[in-house]
Protein backbone atom coordinates (compact mmCIF):
# COMPACT_ATOMS: atom_id res chain seq x y z
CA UNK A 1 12.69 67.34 16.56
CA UNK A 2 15.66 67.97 14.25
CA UNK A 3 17.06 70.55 15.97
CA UNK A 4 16.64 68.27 19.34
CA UNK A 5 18.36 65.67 17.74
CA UNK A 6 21.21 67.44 16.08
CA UNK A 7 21.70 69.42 20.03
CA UNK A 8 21.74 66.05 21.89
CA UNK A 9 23.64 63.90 19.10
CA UNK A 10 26.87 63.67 20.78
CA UNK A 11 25.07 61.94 24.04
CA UNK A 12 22.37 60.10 21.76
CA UNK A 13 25.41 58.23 19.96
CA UNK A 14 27.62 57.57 23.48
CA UNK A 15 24.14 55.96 24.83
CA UNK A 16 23.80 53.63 21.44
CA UNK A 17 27.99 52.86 21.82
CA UNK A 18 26.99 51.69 25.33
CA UNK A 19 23.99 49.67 24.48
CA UNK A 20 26.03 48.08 21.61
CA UNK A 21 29.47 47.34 23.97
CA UNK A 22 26.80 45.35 26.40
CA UNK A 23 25.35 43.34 23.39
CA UNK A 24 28.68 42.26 22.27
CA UNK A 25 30.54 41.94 25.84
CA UNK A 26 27.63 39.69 26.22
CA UNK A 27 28.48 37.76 22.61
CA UNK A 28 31.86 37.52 23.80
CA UNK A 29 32.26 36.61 27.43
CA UNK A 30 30.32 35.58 30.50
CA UNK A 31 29.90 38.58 33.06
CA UNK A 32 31.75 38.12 35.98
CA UNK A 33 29.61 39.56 38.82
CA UNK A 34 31.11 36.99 41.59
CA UNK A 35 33.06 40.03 43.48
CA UNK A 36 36.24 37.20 43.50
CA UNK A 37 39.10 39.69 44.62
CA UNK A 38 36.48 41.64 47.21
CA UNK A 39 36.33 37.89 48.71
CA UNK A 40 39.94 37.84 49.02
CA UNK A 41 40.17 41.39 50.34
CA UNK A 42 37.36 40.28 52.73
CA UNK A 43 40.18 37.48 54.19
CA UNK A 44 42.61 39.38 53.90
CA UNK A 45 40.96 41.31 56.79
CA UNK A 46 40.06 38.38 59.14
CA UNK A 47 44.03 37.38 59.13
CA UNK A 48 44.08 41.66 60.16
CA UNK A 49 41.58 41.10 62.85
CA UNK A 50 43.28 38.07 63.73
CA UNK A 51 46.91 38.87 63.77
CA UNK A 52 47.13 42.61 65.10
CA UNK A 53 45.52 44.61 62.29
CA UNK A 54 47.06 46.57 59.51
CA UNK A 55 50.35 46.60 61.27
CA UNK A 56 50.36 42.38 61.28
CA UNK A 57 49.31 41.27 57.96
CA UNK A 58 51.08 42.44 54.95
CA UNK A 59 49.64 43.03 51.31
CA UNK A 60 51.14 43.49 47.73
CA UNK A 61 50.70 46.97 47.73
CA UNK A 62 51.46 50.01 49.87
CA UNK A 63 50.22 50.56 53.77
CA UNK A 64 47.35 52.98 52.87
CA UNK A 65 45.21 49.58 51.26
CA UNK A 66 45.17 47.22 54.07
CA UNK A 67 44.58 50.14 55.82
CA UNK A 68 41.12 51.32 54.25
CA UNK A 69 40.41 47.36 53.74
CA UNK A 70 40.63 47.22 58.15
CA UNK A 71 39.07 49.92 58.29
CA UNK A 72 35.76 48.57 56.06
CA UNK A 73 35.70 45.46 57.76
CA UNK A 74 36.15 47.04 61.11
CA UNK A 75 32.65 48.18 60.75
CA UNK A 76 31.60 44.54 59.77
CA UNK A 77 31.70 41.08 60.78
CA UNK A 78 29.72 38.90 58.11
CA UNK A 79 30.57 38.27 54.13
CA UNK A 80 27.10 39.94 53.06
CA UNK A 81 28.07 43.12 55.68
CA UNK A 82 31.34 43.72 53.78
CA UNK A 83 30.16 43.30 50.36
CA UNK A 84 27.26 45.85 50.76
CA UNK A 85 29.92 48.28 52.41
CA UNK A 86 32.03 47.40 49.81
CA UNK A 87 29.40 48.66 47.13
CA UNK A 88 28.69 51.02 48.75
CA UNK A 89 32.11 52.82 48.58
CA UNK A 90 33.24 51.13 45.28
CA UNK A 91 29.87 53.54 44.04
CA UNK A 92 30.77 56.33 46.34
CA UNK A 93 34.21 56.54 44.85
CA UNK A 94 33.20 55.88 41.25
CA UNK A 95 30.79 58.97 41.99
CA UNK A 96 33.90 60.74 43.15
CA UNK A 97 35.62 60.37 40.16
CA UNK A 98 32.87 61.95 37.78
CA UNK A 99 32.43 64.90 40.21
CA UNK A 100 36.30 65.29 39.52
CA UNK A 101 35.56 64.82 36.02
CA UNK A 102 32.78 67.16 35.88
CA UNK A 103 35.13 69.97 38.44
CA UNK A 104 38.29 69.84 35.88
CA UNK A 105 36.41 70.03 32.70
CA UNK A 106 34.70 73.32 33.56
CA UNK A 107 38.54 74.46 35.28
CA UNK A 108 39.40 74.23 31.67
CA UNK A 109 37.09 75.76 30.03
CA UNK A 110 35.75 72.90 28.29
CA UNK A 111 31.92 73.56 26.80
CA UNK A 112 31.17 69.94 26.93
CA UNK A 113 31.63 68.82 31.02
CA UNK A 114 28.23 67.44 30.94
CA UNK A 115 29.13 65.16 27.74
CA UNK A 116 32.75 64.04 29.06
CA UNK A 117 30.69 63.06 32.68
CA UNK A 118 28.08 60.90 31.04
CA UNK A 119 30.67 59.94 28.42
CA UNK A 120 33.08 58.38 31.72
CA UNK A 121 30.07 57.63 33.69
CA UNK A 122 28.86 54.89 30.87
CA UNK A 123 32.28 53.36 29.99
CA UNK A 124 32.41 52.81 33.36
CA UNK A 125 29.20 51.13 34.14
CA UNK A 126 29.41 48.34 32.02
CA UNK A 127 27.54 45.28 33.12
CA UNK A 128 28.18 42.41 31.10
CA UNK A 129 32.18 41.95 30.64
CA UNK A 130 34.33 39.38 32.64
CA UNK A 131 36.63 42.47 33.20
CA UNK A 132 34.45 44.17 35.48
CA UNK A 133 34.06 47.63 36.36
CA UNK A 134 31.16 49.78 37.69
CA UNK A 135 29.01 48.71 40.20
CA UNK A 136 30.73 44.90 39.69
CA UNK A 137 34.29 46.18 39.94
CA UNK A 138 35.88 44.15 42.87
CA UNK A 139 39.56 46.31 42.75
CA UNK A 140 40.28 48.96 45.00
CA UNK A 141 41.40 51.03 42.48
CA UNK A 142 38.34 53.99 42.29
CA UNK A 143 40.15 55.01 45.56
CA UNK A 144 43.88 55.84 44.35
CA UNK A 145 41.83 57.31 40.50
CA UNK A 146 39.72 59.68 42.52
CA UNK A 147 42.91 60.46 44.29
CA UNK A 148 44.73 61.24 40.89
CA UNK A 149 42.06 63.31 39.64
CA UNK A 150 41.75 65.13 42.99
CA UNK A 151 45.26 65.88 42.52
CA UNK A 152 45.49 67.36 39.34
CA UNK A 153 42.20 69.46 39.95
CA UNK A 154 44.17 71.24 42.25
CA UNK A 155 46.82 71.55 40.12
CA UNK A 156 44.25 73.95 38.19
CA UNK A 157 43.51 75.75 41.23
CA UNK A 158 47.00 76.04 42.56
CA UNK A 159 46.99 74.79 45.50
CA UNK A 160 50.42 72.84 46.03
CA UNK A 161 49.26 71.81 49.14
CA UNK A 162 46.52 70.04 48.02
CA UNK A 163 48.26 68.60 45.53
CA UNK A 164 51.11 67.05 47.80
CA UNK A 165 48.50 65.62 50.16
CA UNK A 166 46.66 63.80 47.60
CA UNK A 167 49.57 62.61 46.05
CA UNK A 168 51.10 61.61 49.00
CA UNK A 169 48.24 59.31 49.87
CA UNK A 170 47.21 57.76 45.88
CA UNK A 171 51.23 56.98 46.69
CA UNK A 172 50.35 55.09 49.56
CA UNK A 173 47.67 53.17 48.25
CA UNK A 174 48.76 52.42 44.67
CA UNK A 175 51.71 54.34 43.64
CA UNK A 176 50.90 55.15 40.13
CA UNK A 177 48.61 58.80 41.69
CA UNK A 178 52.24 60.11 42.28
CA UNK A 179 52.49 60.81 38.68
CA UNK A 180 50.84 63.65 39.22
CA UNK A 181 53.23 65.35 41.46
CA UNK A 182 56.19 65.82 38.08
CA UNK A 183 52.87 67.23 36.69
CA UNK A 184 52.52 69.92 39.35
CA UNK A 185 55.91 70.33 39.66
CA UNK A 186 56.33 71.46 36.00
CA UNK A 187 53.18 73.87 36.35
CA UNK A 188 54.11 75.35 39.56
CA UNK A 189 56.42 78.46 40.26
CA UNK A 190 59.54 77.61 43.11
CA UNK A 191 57.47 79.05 45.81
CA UNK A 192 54.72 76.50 45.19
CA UNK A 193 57.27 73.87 44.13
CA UNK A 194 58.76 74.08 47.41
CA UNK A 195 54.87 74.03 49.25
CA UNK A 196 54.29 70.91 46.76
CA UNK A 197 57.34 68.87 47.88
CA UNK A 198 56.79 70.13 51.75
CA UNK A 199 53.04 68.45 51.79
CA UNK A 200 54.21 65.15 49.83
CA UNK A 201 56.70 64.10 52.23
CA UNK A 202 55.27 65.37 55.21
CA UNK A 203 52.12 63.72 54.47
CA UNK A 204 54.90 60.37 53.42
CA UNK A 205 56.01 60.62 56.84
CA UNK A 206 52.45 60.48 58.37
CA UNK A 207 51.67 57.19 56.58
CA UNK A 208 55.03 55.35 56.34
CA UNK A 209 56.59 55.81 59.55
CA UNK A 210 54.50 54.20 61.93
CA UNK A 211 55.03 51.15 59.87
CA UNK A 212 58.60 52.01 59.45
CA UNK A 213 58.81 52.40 63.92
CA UNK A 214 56.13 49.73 64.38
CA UNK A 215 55.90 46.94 61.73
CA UNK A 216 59.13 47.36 59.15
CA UNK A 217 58.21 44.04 58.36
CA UNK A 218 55.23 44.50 56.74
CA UNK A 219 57.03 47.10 54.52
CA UNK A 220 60.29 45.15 53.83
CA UNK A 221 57.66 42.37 52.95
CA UNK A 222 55.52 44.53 50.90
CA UNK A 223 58.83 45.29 48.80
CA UNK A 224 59.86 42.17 48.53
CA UNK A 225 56.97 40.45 47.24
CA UNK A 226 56.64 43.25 44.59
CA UNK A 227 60.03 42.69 43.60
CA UNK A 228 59.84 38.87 43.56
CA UNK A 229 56.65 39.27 41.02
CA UNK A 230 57.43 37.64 36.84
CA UNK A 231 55.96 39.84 34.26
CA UNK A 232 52.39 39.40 33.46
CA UNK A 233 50.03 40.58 30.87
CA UNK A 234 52.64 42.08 28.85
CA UNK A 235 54.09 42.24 25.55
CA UNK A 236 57.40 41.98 27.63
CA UNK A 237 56.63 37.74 28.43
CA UNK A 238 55.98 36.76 24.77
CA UNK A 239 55.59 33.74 23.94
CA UNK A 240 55.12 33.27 27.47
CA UNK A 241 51.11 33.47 28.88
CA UNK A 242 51.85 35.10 32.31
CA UNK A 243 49.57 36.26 35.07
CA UNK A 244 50.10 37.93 38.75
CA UNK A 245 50.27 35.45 41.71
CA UNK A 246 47.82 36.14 44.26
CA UNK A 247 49.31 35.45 47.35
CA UNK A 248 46.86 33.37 50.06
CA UNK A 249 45.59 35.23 53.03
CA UNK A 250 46.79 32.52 55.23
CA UNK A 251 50.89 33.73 54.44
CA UNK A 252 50.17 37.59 54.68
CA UNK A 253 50.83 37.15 58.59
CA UNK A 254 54.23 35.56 57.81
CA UNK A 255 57.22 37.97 56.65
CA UNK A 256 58.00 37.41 53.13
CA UNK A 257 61.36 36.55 52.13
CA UNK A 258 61.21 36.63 48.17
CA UNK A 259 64.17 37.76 46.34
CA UNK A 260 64.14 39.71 43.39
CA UNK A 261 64.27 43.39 41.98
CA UNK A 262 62.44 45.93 40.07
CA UNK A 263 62.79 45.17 36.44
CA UNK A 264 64.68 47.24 34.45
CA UNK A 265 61.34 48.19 32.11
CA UNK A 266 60.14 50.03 35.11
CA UNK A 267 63.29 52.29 35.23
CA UNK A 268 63.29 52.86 31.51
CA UNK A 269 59.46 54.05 31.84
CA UNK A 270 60.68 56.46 34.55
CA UNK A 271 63.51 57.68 32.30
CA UNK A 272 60.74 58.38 29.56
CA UNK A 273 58.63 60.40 31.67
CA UNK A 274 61.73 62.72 32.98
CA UNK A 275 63.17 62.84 29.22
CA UNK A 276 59.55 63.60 28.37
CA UNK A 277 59.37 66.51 31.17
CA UNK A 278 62.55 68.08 30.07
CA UNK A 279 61.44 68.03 26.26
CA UNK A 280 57.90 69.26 26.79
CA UNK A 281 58.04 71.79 29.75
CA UNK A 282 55.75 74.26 28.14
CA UNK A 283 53.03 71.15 29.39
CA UNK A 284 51.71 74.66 31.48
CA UNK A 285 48.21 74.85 30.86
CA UNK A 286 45.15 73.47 31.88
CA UNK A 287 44.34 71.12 28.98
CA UNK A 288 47.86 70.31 28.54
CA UNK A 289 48.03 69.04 32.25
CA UNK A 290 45.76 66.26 31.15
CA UNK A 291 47.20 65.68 28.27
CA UNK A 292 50.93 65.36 30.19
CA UNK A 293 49.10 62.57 33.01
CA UNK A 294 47.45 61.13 30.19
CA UNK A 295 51.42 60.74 28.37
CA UNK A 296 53.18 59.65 31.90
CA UNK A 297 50.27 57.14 32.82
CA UNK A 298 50.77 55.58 28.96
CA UNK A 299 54.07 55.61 28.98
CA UNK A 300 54.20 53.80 32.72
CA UNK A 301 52.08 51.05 31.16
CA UNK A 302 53.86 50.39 28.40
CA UNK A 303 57.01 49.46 30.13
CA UNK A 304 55.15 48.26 33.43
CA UNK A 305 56.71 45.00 34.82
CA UNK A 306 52.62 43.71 34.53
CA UNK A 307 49.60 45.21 32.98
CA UNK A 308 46.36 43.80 34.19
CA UNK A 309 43.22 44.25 32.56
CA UNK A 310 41.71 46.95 35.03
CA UNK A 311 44.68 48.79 35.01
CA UNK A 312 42.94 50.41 31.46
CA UNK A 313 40.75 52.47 34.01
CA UNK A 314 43.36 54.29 34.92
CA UNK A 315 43.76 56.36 31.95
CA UNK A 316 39.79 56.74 31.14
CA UNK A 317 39.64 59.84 33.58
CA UNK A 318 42.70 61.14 31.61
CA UNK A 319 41.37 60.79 27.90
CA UNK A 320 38.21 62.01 28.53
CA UNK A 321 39.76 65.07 29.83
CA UNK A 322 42.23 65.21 26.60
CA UNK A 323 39.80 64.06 23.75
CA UNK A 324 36.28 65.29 22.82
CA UNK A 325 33.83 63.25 24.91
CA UNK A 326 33.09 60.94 22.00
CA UNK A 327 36.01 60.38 20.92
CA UNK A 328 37.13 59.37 24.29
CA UNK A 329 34.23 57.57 24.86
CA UNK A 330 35.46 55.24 21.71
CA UNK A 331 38.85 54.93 22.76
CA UNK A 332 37.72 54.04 26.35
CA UNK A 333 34.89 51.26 24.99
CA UNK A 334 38.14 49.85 22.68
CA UNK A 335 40.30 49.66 25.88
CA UNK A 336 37.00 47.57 27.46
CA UNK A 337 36.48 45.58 24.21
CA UNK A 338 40.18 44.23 24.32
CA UNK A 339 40.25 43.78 27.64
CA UNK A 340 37.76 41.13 27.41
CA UNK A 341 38.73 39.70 24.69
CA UNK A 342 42.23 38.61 26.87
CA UNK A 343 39.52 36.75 29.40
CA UNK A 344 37.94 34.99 26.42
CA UNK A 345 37.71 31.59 27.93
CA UNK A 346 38.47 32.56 31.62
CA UNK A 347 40.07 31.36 33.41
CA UNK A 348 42.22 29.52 30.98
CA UNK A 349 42.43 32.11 28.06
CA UNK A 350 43.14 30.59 24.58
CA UNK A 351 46.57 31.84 23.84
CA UNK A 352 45.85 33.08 20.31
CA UNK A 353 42.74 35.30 22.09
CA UNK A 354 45.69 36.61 24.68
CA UNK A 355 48.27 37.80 22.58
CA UNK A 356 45.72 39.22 20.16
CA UNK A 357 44.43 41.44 23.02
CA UNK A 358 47.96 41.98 24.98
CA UNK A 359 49.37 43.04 21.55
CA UNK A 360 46.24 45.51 20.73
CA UNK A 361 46.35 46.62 23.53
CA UNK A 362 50.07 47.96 23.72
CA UNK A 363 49.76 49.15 20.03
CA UNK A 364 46.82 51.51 21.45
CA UNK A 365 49.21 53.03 24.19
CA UNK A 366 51.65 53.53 22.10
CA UNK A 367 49.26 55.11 18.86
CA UNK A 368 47.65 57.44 22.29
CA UNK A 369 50.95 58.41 23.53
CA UNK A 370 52.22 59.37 19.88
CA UNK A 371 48.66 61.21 19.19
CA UNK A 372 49.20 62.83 22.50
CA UNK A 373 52.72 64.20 21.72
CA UNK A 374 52.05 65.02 18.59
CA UNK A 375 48.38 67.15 19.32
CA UNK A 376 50.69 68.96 21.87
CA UNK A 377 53.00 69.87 19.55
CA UNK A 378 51.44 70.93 16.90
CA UNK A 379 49.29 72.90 19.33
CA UNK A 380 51.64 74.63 20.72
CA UNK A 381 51.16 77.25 23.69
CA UNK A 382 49.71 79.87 21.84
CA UNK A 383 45.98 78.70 22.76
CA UNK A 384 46.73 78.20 26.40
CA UNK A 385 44.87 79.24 29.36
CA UNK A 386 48.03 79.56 31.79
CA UNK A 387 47.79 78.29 35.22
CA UNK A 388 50.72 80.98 36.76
């Protein structure tokens, strides 16, 4: 029984952290299971079926997520249709993700895939937090992380093509999957460089120019509308409580005409990552390709013109493939813990709960990008397992 114990300890203590996170999400907040944003996405697509489709309606974010929104409603017609076709792929994609998880780990070499699947698997599943996730998560965003992952999987495998593709289309659908492509860039040889950068914009092309020929509005007023957006959920707005507008269904068929550009934060973060790439180009080997997403995707979010709560999911993939699985299974359940606390009291947060949670939760970026920097440097390249 010892010896049982002492082999299965790692997962034995991940299953007790998730049992405890659910007992105190549940002391803290109420769970949200009311789907609110899947609501939204599902009239977002009766203005689509209304007004032309994809190419009619506009959305905050790139072509590729109307897109896969028309195309799950296109197979429905009622609210309790789309939300079971909604959970459905929200679990299909989530399932995606830990078969990525599980495919990278053993690329590398790792002993412990089993422990870094369960390990992601739980933090994702939790049940009782108003940030959702899991099963309750009503974001699109499993779709442009199991892109990501896909991405740099392939990265491992070399194959540049691959790699363009799926960066090409996480692009499309949320941007921030594109950080993968400096990634592969820094790991490949020219000749794959040059296969890389081929696939990325030819698959560009594919997505953005029939908007671009057919519906330029839709872009312009994609843009524009990003552009136009305050800060939110930043340390960037103190003392200011700030949180995205959600823009009603009803204007999405009207052009937008918002003025306003790109903050300046969102350059400097892009400037970070290429100083970072041209300090840290020995970033060659398989471990230390998670380890350089896991440093772009942190430093993107520290300097992001708005951090929502979800947006912490992004990097859980990342650190479970750079830390020990339980050790990234307690960085991941602090992310979820201070997430929630900022929803303390949704949907007016107290202010002192906000800034306690916006500020912790910068201060762990920044402590994970230093750790990150620092285990790579200290590391070194003479343990790698080279990918050329």
């Amino acid at each position: 029984m010892t010896a049982w114990l002492a082999k299965h300890r790692d997962a034995l203590l991940m299953v007790a952290g998730f049992v405890a996170l659910e007992v105190l999400l549940s002391s803290m907040v109420t769970a949200n299971h009311t789907f609110g944003n899947v609501r939204w996405y599902f009239a977002v697509v009766g203005e689509m079926k209304t007004h032309g489709g994809p190419f009619g309606v506009w959305t905050p974010y790139p072509p590729l997520f109307g897109t896969t929104l028309y195309a799950l409603g296109s197979i429905t017609h009622t609210w309790q249709s789309f939300l079971l076709s909604w959970e459905v792929l929200n679990a299909s994609l989530l399932l995606g993700a830990v078969a990525m998880i599980w495919r990278i780990s053993e690329v590398q070499g790792r002993e412990r895939s089993a422990l870094a699947v369960l390990g992601f698997l739980l933090v994702n599943a939790t049940t009782r937090g108003a940030m959702t996730s899991g099963f309750f998560f009503d974001q699109l965003d499993y779709l442009p992380i199991l892109l990501m992952l896909g991405a740099l999987y392939f990265v491992q495998k070399e194959r540049p093509v691959a790699v363009g593709v799926l960066c090409a289309l996480g692009f499309a659908t949320k941007l921030f999957p594109v950080l993968v492509f400096p990634v592969a860039l820094v790991a490949f040889d020219m000749r794959r460089r040059l296969s890389l950068a081929i696939a990325f914009v030819a698959t560009c092309a594919l997505v953005f120019v029939p908007w671009l020929v057919f519906a330029p509005s839709v872009i312009r007023s994609s843009l524009a509308f990003t552009a136009s957006r305050d800060l939110w959920e930043t340390v960037w707005t103190y003392p200011r409580v700030s949180f995205p507008p959600i823009p009603s269904p009803s204007i999405l068929s009207t052009p937008c005409e918002a003025e306003g550009a790109p903050h300046r934060a969102l350059l400097g973060a892009f400037g970070a990552i290429t100083l970072m790439f041209c300090v840290y180009r020995q970033w060659r080997s398989k471990l230390e390709l998670a380890r350089a997403l896991l440093s772009m995707l942190l430093t993107l979010l520290i300097f992001a013109k708005g951090v929502s709560c979800y947006f912490v999911l992004w990097l859980f993939g990342a650190i479970f493939l750079t830390y020990t699985p339980r050790r990234a299974f307690a960085i991941c359940a602090l992310f979820v813990v201070i997430a929630n606390v900022e929803l303390i009291g949704s949907p007016e947060p107290f202010v002192s709960t906000y800034w306690i949670a916006i500020f912790a939760r910068h201060g762990l970026f920044a402590w994970l990008l230093v750790d990150t920097l620092r285990t790579q440097r200290n590391r070194g390249t003479s343990a790698a397992i080279p990918i050329n």
